[in-house]
Protein backbone atom coordinates (compact mmCIF):
# COMPACT_ATOMS: atom_id res chain seq x y z
CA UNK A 1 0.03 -14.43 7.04
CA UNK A 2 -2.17 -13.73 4.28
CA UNK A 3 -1.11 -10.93 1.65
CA UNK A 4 -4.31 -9.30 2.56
CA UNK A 5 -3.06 -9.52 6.08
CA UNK A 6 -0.15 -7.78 5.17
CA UNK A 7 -1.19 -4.91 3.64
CA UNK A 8 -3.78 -4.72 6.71
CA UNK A 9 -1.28 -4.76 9.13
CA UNK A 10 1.28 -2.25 6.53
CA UNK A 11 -1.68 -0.04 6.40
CA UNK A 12 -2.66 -0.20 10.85
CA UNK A 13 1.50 0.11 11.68
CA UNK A 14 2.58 3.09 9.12
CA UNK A 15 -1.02 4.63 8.68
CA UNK A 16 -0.12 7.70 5.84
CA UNK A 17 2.92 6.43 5.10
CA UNK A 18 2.39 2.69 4.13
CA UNK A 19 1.91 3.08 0.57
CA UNK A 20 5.48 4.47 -0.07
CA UNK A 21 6.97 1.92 2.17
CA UNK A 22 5.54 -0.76 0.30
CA UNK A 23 6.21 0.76 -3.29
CA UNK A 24 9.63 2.46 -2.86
CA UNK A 25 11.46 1.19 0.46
CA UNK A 26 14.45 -1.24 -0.75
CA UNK A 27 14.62 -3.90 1.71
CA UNK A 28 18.22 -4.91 3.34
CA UNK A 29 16.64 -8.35 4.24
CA UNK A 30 15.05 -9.22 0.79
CA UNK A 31 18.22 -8.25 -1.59
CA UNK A 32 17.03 -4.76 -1.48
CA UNK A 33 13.91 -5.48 -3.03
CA UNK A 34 10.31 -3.54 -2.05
CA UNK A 35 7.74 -5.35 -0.38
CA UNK A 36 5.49 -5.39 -3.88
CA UNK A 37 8.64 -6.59 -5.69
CA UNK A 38 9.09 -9.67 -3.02
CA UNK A 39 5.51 -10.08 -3.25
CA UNK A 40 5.43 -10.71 -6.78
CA UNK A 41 8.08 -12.30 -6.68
CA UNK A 42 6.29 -15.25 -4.36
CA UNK A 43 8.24 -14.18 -1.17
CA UNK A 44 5.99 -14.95 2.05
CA UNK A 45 4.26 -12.35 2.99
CA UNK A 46 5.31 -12.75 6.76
CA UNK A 47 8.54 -12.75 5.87
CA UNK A 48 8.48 -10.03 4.04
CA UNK A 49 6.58 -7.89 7.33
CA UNK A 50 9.12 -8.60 9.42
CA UNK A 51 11.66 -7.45 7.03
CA UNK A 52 9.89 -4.43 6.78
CA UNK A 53 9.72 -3.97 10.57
CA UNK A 54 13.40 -4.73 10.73
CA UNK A 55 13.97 -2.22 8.54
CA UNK A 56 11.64 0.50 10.51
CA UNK A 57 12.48 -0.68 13.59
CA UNK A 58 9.18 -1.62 14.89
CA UNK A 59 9.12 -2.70 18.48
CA UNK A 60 8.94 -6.78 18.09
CA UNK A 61 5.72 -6.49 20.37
CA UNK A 62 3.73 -5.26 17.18
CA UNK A 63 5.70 -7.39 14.47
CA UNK A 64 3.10 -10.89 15.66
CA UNK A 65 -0.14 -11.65 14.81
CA UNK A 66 -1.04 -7.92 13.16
CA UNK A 67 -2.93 -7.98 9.74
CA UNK A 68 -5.87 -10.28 11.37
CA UNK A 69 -9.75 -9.78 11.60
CA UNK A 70 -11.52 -10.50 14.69
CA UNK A 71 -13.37 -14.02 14.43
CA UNK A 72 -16.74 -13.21 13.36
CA UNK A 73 -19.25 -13.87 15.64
CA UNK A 74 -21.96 -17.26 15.15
């Protein structure tokens, strides 16, 4: 997963509220860290989505392969 992925797939899953979960949500999984403090910190984006859908409880049918663009067609 891509960090542009990420945010794509923060921004589809939360909608209005996937700014503040990025900025201010301290993360159990990540040493209680926010997603834009793991990312800068070089934590795997992937890892840190499924952190954050630990943490929110997000069913595990929506936690895999979110974030992507369709395949562009020829």
């Amino acid at each position: 997963m891509r960090r542009s992925e990420f945010l794509r797939a923060v921004d589809t899953e939360f909608q209005a509220r996937a700014s503040s979960l990025v900025n201010d949500l301290g993360l159990s999984a990540l040493r209680g860290r926010t997603a834009l403090e793991a990312l800068a910190d070089g934590t795997p984006p992937r890892e840190i989505w499924l952190a954050l859908c630990v943490e929110m409880d997000v069913p595990e049918n929506r936690r895999h392969g979110v974030g992507r663009l369709e395949p562009r067609g020829h």
